[in-house]
Protein backbone atom coordinates (compact mmCIF):
# COMPACT_ATOMS: atom_id res chain seq x y z
CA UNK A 1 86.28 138.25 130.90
CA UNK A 2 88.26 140.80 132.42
CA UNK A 3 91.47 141.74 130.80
CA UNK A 4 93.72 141.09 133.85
CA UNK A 5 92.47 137.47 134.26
CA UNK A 6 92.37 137.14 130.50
CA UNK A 7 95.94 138.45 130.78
CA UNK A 8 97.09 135.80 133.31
CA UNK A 9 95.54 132.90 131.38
CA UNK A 10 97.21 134.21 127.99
CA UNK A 11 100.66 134.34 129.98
CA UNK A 12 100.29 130.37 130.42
CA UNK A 13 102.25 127.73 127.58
CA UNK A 14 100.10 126.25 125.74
CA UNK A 15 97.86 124.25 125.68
CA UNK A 16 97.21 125.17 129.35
CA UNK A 17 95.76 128.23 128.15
CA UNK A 18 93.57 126.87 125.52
CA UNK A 19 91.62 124.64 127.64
CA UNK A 20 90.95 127.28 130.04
CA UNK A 21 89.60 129.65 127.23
CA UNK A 22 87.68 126.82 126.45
CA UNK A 23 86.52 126.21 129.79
CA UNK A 24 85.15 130.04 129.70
CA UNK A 25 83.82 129.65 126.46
CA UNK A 26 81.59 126.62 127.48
CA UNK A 27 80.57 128.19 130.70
CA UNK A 28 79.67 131.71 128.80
CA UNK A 29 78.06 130.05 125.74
CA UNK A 30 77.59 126.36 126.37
CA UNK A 31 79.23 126.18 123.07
CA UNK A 32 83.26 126.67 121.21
CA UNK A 33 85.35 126.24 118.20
CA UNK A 34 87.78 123.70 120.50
CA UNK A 35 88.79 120.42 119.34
CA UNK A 36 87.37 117.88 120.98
CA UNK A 37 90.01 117.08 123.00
CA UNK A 38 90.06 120.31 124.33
CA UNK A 39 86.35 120.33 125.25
CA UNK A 40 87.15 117.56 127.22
CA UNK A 41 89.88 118.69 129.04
CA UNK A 42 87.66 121.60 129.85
CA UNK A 43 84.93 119.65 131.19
CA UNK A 44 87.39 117.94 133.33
CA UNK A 45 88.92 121.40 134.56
CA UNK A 46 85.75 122.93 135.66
CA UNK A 47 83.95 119.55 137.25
CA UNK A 48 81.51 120.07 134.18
CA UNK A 49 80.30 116.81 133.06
CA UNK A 50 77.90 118.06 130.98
CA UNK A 51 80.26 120.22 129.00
CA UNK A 52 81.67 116.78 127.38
CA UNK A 53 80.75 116.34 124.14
CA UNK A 54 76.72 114.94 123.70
CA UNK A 55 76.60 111.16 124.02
CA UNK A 56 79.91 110.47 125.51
CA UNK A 57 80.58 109.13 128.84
CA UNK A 58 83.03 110.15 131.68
CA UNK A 59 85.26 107.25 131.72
CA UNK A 60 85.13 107.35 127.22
CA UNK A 61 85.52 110.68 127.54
CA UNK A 62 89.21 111.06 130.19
CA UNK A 63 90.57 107.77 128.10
CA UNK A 64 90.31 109.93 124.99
CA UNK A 65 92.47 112.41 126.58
CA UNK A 66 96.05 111.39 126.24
CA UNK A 67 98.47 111.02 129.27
CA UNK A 68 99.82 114.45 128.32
CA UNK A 69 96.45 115.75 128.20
CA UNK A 70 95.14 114.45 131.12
CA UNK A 71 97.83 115.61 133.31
CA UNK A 72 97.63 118.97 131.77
CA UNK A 73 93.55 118.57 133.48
CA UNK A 74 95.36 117.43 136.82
CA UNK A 75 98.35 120.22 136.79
CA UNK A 76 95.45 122.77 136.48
CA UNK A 77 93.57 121.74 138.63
CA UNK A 78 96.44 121.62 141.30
CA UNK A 79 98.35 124.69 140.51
CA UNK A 80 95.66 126.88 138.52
CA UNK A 81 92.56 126.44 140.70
CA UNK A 82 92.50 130.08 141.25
CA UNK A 83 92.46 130.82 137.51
CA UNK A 84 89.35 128.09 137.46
CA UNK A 85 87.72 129.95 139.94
CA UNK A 86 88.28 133.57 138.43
CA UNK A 87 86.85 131.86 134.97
CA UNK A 88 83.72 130.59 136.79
CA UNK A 89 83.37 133.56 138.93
CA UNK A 90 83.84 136.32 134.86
CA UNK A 91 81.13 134.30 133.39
CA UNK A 92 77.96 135.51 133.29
CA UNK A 93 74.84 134.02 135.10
CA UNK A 94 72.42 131.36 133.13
């Protein structure tokens, strides 16, 4: 990832800036140490369904989120989307 983008996601509270670490690690490896809350959120950041964990479904998967979790998903989504992009834009090609 490159530093200045890495820079401006490391410059966000937590755990904003976990989950979108998380959301590059998934996209760069399919894989991550993350919680599984944090995987989730991911998934939910990038529009990645099948980044949730195997053999769970959408709707299990956001009501395992808590409230603060979930609108951690929606505040990046509404105020980060540029970061989102960046992240999708840094990792490499499958």
């Amino acid at each position: 990832m490159q530093q200045k983008l890495q820079d401006q996601i490391n410059q966000l509270p937590h755990p904003l800036d976990k989950i979108l670490n998380t959301a590059y690690s998934l996209l760069c490896t399919e894989t991550n140490g993350a919680s599984t809350s944090e995987q989730i959120a991911a998934a939910f950041v990038l529009e990645r369904m099948e980044y949730l964990p195997q053999d769970w479904d959408v709707i299990e998967a956001w009501e395992r989120l808590n409230i603060e979790r979930q609108l951690y998903v929606k505040h990046l989504r509404q105020e980060y989307w540029h970061l989102i992009e960046a992240i999708e834009e840094a990792a490499p090609p499958f």
